[in-house]
PDB file of N, CA and C in Angstrom:
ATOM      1  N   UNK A   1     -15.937 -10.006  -7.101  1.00  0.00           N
ATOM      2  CA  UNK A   1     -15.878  -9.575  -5.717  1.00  0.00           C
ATOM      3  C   UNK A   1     -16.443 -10.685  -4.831  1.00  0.00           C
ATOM      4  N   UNK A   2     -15.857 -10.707  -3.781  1.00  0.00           N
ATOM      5  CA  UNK A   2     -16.496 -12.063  -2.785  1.00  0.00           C
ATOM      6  C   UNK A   2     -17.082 -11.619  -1.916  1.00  0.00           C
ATOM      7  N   UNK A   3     -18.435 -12.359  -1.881  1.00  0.00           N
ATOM      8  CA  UNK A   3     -19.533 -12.564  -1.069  1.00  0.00           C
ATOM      9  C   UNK A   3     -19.045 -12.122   0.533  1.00  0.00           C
ATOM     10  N   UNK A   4     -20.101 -11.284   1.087  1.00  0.00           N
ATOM     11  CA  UNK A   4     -19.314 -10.947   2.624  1.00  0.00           C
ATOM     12  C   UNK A   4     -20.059 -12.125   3.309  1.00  0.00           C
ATOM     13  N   UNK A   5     -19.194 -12.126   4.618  1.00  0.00           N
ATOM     14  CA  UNK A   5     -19.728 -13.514   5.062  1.00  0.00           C
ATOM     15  C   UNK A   5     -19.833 -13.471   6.518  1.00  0.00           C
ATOM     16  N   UNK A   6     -20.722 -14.121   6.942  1.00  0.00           N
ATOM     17  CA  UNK A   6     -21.406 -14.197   8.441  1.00  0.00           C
ATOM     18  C   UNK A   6     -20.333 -14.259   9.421  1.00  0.00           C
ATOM     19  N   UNK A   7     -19.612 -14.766   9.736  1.00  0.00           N
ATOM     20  CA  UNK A   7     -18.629 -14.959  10.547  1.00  0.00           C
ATOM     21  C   UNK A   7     -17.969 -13.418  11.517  1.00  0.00           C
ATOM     22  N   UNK A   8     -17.812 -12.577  10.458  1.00  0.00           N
ATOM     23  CA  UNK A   8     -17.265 -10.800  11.380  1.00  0.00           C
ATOM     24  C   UNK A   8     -18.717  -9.667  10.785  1.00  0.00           C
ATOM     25  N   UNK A   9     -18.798  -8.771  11.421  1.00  0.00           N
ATOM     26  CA  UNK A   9     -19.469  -7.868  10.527  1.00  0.00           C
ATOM     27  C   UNK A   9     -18.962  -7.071   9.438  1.00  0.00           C
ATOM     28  N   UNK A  10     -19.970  -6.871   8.607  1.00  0.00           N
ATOM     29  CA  UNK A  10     -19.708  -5.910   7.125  1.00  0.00           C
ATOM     30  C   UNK A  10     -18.345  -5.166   7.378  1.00  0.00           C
ATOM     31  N   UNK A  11     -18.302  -4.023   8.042  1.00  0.00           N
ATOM     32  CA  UNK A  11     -17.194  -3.039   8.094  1.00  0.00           C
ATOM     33  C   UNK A  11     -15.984  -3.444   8.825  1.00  0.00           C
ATOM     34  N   UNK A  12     -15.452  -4.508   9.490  1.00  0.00           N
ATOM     35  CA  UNK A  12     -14.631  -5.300   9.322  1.00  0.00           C
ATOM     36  C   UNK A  12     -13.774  -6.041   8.746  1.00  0.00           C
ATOM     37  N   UNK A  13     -15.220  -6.715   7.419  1.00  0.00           N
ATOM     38  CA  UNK A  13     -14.698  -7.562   6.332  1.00  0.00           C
ATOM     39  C   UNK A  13     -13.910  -6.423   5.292  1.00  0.00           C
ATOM     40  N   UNK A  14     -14.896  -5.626   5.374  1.00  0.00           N
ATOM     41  CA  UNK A  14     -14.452  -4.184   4.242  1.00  0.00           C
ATOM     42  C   UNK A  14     -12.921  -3.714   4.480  1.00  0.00           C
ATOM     43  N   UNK A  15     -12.530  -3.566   6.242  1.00  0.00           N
ATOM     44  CA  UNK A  15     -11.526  -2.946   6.810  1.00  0.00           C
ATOM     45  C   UNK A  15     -10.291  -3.862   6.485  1.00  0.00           C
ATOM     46  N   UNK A  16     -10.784  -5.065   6.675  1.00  0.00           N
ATOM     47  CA  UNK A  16      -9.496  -6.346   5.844  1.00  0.00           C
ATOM     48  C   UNK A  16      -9.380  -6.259   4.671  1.00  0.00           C
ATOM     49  N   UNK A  17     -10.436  -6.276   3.743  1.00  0.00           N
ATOM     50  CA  UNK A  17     -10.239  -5.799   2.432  1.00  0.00           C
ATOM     51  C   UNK A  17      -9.499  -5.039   2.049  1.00  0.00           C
ATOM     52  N   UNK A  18      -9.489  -3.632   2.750  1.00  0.00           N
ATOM     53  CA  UNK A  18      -8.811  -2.531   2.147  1.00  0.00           C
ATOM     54  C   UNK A  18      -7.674  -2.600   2.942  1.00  0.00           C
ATOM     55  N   UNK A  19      -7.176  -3.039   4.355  1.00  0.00           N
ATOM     56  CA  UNK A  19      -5.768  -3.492   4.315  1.00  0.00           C
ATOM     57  C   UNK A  19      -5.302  -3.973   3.437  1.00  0.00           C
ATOM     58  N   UNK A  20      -5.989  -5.038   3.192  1.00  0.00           N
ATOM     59  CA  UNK A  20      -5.219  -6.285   2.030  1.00  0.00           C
ATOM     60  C   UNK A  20      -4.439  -5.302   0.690  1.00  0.00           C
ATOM     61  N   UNK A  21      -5.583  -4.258   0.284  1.00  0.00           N
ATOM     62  CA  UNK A  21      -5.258  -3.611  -0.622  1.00  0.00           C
ATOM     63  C   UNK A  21      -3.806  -2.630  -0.163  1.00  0.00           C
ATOM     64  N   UNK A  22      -3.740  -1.926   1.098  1.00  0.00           N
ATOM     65  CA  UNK A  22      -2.554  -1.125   1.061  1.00  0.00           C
ATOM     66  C   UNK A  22      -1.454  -2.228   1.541  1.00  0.00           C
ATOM     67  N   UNK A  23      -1.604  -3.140   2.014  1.00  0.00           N
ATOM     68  CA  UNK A  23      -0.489  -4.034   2.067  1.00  0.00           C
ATOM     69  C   UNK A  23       0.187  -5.035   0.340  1.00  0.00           C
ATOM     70  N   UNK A  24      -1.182  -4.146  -0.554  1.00  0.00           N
ATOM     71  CA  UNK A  24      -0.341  -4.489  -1.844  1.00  0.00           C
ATOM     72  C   UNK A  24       0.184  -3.196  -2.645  1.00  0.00           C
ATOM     73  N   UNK A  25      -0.113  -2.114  -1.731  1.00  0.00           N
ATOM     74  CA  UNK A  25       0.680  -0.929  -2.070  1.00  0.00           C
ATOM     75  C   UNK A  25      -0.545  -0.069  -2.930  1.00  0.00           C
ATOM     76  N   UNK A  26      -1.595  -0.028  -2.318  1.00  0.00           N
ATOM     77  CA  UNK A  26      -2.992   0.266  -3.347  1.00  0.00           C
ATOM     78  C   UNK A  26      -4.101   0.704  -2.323  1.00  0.00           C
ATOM     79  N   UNK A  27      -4.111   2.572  -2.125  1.00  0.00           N
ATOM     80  CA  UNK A  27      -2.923   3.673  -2.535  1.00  0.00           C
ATOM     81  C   UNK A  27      -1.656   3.411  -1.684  1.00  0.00           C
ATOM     82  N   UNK A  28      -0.693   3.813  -2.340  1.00  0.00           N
ATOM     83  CA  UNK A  28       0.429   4.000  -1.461  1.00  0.00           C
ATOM     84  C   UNK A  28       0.625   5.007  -0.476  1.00  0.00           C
ATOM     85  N   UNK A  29       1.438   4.859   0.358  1.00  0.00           N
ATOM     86  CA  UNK A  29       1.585   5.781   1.444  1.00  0.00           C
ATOM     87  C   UNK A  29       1.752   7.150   1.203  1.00  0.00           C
ATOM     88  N   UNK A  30       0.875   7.882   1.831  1.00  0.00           N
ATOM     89  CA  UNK A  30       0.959   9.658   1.295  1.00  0.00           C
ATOM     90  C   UNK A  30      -0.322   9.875   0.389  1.00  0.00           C
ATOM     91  N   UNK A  31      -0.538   8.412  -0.417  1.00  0.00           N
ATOM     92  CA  UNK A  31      -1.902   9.180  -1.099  1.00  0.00           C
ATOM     93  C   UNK A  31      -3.251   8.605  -0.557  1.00  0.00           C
ATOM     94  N   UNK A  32      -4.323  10.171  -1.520  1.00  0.00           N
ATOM     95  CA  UNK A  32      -5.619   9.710  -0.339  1.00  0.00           C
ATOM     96  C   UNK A  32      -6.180   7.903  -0.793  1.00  0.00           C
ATOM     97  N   UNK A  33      -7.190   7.520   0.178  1.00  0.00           N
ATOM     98  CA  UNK A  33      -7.966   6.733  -0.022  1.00  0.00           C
ATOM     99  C   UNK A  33      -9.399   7.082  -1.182  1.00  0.00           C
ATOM    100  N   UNK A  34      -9.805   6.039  -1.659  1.00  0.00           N
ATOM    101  CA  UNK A  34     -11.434   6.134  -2.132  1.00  0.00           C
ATOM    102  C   UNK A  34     -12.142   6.679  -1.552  1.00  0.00           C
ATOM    103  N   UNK A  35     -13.427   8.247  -1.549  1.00  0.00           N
ATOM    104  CA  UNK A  35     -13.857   8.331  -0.885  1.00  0.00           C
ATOM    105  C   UNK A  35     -15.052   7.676  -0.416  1.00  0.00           C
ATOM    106  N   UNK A  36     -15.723   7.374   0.708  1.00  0.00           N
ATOM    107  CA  UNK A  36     -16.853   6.757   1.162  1.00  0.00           C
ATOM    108  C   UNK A  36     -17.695   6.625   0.425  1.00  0.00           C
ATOM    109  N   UNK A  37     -18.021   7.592  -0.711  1.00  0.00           N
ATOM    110  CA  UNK A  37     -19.136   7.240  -1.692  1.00  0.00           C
ATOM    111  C   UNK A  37     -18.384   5.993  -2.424  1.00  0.00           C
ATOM    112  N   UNK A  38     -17.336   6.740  -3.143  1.00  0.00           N
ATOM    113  CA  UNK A  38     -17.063   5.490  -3.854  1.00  0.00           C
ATOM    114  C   UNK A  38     -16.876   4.156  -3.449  1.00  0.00           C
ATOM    115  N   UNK A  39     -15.826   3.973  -2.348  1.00  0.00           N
ATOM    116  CA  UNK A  39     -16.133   2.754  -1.547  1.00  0.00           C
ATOM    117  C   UNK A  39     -17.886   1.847  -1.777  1.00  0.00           C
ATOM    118  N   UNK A  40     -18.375   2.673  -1.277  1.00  0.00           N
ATOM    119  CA  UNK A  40     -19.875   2.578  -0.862  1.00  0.00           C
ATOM    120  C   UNK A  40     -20.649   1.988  -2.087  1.00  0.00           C
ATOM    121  N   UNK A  41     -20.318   2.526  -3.669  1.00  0.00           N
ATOM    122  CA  UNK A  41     -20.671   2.199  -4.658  1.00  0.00           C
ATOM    123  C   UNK A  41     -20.137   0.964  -5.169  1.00  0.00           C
ATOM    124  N   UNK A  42     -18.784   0.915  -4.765  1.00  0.00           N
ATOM    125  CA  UNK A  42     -17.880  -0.441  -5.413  1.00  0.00           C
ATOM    126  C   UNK A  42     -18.615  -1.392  -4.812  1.00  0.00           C
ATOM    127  N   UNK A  43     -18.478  -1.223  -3.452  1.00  0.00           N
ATOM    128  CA  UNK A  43     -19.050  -2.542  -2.707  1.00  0.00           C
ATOM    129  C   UNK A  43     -20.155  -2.767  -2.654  1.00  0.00           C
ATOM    130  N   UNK A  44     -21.420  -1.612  -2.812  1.00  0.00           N
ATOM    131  CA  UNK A  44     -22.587  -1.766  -2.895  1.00  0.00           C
ATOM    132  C   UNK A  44     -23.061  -2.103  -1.522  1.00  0.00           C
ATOM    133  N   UNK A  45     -22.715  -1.594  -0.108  1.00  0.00           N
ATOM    134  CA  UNK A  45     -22.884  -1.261   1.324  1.00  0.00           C
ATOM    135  C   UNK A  45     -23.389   0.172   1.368  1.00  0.00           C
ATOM    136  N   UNK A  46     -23.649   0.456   2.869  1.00  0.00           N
ATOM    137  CA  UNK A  46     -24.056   1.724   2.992  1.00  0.00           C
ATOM    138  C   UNK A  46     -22.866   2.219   3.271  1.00  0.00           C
ATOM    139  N   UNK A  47     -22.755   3.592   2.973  1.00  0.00           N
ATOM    140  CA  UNK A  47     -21.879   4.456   3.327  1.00  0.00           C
ATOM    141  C   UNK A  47     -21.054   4.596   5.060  1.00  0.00           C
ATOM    142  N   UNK A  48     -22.427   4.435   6.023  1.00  0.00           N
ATOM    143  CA  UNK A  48     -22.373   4.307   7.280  1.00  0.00           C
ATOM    144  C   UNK A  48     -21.024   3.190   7.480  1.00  0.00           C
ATOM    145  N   UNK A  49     -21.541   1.898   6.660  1.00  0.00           N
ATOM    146  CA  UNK A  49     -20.986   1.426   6.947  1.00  0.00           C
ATOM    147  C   UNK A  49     -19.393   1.129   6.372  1.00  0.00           C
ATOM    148  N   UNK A  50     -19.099   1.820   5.484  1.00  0.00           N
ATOM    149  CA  UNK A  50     -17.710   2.427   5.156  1.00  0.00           C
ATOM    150  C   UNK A  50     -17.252   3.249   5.695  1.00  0.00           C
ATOM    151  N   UNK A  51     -17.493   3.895   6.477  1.00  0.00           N
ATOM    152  CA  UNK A  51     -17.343   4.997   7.365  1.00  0.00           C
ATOM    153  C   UNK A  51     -16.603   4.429   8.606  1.00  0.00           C
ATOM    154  N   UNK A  52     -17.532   3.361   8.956  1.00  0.00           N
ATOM    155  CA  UNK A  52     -17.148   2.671  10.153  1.00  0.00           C
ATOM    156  C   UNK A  52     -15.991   1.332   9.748  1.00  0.00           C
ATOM    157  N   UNK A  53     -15.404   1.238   8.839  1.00  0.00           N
ATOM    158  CA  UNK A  53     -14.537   0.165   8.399  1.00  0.00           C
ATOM    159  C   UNK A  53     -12.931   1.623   8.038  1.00  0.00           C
ATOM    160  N   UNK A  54     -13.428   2.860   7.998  1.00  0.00           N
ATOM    161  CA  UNK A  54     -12.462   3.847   7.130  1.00  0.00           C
ATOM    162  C   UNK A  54     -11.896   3.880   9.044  1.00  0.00           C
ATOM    163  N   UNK A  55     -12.807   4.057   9.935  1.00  0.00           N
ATOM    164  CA  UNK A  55     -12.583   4.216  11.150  1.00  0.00           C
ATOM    165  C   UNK A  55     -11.721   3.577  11.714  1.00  0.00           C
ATOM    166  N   UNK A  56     -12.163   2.466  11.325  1.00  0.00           N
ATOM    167  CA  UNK A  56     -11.341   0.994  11.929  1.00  0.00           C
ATOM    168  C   UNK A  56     -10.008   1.408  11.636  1.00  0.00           C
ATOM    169  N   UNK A  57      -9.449   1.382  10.221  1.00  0.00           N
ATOM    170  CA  UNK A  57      -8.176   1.487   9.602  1.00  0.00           C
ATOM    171  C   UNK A  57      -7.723   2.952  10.594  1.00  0.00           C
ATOM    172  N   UNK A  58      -8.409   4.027  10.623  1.00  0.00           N
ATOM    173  CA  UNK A  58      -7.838   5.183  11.761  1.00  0.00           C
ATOM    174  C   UNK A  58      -7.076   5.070  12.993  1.00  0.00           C
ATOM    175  N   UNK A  59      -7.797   3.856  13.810  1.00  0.00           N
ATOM    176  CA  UNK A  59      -8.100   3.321  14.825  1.00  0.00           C
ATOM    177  C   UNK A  59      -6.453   2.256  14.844  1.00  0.00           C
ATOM    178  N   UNK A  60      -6.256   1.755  13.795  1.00  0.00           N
ATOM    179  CA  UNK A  60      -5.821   0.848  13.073  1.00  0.00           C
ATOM    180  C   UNK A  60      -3.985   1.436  13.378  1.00  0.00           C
ATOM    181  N   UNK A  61      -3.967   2.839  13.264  1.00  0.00           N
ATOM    182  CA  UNK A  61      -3.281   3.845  12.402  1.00  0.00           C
ATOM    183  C   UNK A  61      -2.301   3.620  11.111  1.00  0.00           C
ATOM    184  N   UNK A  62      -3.482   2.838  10.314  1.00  0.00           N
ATOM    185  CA  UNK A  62      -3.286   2.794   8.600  1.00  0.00           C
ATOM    186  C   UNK A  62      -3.539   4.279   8.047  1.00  0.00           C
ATOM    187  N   UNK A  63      -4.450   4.575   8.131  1.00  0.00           N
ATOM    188  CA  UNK A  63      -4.992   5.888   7.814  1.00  0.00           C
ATOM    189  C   UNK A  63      -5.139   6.856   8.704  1.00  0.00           C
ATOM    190  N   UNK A  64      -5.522   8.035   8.128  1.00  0.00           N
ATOM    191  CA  UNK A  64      -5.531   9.683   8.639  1.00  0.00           C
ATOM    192  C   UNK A  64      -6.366  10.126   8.021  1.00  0.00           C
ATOM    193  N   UNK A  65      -7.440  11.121   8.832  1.00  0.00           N
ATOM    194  CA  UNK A  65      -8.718  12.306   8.640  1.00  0.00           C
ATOM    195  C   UNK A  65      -7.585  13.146   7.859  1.00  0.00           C
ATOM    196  N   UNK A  66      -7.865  13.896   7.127  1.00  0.00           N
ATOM    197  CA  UNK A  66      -7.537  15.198   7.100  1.00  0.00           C
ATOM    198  C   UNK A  66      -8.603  16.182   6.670  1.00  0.00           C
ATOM    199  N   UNK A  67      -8.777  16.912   7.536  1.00  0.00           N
ATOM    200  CA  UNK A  67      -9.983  17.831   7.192  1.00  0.00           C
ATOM    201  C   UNK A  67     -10.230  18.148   5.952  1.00  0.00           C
ATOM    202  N   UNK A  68     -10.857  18.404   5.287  1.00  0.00           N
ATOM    203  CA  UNK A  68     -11.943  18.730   4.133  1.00  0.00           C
ATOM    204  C   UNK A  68     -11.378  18.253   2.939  1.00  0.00           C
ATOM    205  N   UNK A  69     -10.730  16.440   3.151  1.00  0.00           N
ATOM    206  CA  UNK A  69      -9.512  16.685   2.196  1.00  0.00           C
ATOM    207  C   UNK A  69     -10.047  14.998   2.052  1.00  0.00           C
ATOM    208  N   UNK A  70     -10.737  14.275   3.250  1.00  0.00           N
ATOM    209  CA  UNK A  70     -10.901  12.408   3.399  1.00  0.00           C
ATOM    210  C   UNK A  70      -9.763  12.064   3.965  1.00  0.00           C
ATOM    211  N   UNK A  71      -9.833  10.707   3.389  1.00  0.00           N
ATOM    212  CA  UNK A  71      -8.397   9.643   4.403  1.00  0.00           C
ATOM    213  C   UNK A  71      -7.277   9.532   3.584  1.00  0.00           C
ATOM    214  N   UNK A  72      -6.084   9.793   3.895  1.00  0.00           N
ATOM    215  CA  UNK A  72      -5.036   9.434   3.393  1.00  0.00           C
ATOM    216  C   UNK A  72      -4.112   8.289   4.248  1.00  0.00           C
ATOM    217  N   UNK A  73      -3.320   7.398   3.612  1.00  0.00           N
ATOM    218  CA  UNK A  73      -3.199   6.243   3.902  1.00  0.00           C
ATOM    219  C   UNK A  73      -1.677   6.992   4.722  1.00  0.00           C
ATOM    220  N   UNK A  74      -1.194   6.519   5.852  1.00  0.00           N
ATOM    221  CA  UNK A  74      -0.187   7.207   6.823  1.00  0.00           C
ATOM    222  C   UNK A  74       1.050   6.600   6.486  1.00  0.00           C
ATOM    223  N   UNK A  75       1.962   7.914   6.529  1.00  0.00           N
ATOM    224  CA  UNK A  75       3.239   7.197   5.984  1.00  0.00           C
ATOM    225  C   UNK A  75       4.033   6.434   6.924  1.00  0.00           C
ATOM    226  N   UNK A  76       4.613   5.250   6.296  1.00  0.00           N
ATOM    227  CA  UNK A  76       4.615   3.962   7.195  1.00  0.00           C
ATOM    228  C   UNK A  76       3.468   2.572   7.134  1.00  0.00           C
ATOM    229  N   UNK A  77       2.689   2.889   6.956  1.00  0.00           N
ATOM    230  CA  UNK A  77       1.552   2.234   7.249  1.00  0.00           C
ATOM    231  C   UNK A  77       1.982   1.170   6.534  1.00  0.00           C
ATOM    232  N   UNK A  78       2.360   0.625   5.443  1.00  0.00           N
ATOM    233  CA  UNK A  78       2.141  -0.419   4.421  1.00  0.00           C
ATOM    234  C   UNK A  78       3.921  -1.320   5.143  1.00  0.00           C
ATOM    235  N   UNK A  79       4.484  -0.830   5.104  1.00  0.00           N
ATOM    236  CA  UNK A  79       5.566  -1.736   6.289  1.00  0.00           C
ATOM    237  C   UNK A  79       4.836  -1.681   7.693  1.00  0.00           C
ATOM    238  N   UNK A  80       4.135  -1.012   8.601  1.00  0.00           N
ATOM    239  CA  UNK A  80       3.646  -1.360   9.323  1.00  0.00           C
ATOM    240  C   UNK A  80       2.700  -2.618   9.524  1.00  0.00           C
ATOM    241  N   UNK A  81       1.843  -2.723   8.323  1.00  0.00           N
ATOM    242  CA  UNK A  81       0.687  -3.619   8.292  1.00  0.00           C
ATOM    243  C   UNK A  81       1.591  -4.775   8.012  1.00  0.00           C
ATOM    244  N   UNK A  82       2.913  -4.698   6.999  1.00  0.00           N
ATOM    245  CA  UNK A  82       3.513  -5.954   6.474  1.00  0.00           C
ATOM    246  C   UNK A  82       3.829  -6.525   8.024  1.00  0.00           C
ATOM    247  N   UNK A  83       4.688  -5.977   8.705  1.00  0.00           N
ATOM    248  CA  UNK A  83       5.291  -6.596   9.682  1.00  0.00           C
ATOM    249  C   UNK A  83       4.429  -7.143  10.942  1.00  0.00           C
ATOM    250  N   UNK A  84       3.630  -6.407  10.955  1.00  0.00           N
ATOM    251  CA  UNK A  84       2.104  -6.995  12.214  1.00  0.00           C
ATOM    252  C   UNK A  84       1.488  -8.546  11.024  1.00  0.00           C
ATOM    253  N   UNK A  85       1.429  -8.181   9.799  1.00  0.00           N
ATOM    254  CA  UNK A  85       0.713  -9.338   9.043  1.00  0.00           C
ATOM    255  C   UNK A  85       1.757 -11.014   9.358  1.00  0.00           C
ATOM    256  N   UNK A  86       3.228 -10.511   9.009  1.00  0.00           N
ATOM    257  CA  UNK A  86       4.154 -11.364   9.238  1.00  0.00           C
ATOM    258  C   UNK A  86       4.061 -11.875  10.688  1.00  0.00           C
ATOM    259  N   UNK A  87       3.614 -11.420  11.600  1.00  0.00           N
ATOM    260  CA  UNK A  87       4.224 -11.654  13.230  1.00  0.00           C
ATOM    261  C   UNK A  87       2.609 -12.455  12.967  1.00  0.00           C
ATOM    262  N   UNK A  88       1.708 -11.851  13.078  1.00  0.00           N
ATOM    263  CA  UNK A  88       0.128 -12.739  13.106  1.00  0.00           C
ATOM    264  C   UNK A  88       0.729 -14.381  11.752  1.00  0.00           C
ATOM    265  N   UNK A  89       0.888 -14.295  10.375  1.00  0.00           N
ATOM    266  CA  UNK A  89       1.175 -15.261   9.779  1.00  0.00           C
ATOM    267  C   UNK A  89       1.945 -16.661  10.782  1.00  0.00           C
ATOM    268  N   UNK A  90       3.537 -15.786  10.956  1.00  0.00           N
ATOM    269  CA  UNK A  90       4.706 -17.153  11.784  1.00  0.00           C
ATOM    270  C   UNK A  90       4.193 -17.182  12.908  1.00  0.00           C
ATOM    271  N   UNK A  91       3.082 -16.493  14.071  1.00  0.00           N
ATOM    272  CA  UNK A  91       2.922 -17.174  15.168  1.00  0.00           C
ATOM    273  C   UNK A  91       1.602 -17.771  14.957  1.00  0.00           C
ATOM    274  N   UNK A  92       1.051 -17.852  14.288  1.00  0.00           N
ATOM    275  CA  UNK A  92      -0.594 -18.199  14.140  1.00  0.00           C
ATOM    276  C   UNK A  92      -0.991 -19.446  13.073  1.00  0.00           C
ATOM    277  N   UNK A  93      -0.873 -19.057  11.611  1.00  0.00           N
ATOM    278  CA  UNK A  93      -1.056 -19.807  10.668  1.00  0.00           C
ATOM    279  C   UNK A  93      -0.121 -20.740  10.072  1.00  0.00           C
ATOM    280  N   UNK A  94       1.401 -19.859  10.164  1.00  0.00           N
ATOM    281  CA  UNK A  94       2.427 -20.744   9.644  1.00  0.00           C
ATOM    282  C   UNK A  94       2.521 -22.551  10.781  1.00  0.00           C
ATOM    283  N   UNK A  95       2.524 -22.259  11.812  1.00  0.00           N
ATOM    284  CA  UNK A  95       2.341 -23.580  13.076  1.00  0.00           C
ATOM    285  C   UNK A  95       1.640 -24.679  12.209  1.00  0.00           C
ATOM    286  N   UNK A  96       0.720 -23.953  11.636  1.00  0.00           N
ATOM    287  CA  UNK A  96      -0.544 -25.062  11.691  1.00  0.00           C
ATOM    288  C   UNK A  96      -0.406 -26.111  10.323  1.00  0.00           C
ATOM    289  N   UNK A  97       0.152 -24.475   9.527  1.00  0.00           N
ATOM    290  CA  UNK A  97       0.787 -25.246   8.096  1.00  0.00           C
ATOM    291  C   UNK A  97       1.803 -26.243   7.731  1.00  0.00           C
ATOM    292  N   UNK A  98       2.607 -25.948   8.777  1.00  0.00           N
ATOM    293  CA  UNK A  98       3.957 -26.697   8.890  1.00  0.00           C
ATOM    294  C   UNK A  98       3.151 -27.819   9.223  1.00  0.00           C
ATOM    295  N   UNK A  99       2.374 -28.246  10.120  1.00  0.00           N
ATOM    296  CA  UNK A  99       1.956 -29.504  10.745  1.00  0.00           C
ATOM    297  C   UNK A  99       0.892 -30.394   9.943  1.00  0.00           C
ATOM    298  N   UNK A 100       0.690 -29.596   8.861  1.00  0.00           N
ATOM    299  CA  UNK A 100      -0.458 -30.417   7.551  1.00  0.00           C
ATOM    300  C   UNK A 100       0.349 -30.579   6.892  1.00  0.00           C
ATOM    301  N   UNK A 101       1.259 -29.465   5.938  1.00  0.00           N
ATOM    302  CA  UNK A 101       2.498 -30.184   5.523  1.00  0.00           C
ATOM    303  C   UNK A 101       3.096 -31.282   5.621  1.00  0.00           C
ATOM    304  N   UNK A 102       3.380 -31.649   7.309  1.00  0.00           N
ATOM    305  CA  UNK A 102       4.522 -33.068   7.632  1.00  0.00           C
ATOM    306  C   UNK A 102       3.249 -33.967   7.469  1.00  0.00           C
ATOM    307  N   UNK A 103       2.133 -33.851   7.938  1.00  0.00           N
ATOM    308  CA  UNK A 103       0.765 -34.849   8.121  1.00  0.00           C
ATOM    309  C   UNK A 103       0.790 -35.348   6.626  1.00  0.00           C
ATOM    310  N   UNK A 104       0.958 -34.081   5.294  1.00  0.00           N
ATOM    311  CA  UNK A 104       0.579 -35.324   4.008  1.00  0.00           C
ATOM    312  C   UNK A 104       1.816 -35.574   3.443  1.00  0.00           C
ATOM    313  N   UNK A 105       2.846 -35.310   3.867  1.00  0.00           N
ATOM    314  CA  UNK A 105       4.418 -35.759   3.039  1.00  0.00           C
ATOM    315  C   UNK A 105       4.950 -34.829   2.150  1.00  0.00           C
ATOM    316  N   UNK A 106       4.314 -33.052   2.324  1.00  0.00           N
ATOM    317  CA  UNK A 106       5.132 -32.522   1.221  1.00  0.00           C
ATOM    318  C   UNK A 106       6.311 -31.857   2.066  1.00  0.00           C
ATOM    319  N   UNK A 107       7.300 -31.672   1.067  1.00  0.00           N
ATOM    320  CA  UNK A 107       8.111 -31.254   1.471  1.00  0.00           C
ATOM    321  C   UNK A 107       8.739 -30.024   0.831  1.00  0.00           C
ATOM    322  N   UNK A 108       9.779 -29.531   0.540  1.00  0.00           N
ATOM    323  CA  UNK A 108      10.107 -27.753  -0.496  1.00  0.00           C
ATOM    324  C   UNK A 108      10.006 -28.044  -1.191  1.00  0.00           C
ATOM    325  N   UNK A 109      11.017 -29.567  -1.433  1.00  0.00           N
ATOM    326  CA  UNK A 109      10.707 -30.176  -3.105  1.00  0.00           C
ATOM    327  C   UNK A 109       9.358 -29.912  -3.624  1.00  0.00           C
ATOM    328  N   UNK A 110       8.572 -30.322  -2.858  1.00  0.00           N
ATOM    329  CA  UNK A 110       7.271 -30.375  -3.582  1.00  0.00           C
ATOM    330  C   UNK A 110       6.457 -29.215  -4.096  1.00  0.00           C
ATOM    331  N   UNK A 111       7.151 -27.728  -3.432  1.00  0.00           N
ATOM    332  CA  UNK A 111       5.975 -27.059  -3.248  1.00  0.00           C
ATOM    333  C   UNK A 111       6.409 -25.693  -4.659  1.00  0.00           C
ATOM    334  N   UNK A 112       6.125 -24.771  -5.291  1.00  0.00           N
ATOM    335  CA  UNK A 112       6.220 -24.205  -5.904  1.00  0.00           C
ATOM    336  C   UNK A 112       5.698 -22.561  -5.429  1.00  0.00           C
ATOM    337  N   UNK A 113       7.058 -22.254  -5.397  1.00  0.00           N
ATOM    338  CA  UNK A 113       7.127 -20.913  -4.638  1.00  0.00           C
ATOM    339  C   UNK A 113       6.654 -19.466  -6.077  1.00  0.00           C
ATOM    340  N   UNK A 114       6.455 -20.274  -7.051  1.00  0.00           N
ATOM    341  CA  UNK A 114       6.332 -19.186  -7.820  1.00  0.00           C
ATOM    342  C   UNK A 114       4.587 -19.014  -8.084  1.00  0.00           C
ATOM    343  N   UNK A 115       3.766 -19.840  -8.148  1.00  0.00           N
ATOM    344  CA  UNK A 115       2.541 -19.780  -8.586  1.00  0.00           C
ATOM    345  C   UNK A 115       1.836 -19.019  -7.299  1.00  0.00           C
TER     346      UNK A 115
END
């Protein structure tokens, strides 16, 4: 597990985390999430502060309350997150890549789409 790191706060880093996870289909759409304890235990944070990262994703609308039942991940959500991830990637990171790319000389040839 990787070290959380100074730069955003705890339930942030957590809230990217567990995107990352339903944008790899983990739970899938319709089923619940981990509840806060468990979260809380995996990561070894306070609960509070899983609470406030489960929020985020609410907020997010990755996830859904359902009363006496926790969060279930919203159907849609995992093509939702893909296509916001894609639009943030080609307007943001891909620019920058393309331009280190031409800076050291690789080109498709070079690059290996499978690893």
């Amino acid at each position: 597990m990787q070290p959380w790191g100074d730069a955003q706060p705890i339930y942030r880093q957590l809230a990217d985390r567990l995107a990352l996870q339903l944008l790899d289909g983990h739970p899938a759409d319709g089923e619940p999430m981990p509840s806060v304890r468990t979260l809380a235990s995996q990561y070894l944070i306070n609960p509070l502060t899983v609470g406030r990262a489960l929020q985020t994703l609410v907020d997010e609308g990755l996830v859904e309350p359902r009363r006496g039942l926790g969060m279930y991940v919203r159907p849609g959500a995992r093509d939702r997150l893909r296509r916001s991830e894609r639009r943030q990637f080609l307007q943001h990171e891909w620019p920058q890549l393309a331009a280190r790319l031409r800076r050291l000389g690789i080109g498709p040839d070079d690059l290996n789409w499978e690893a």
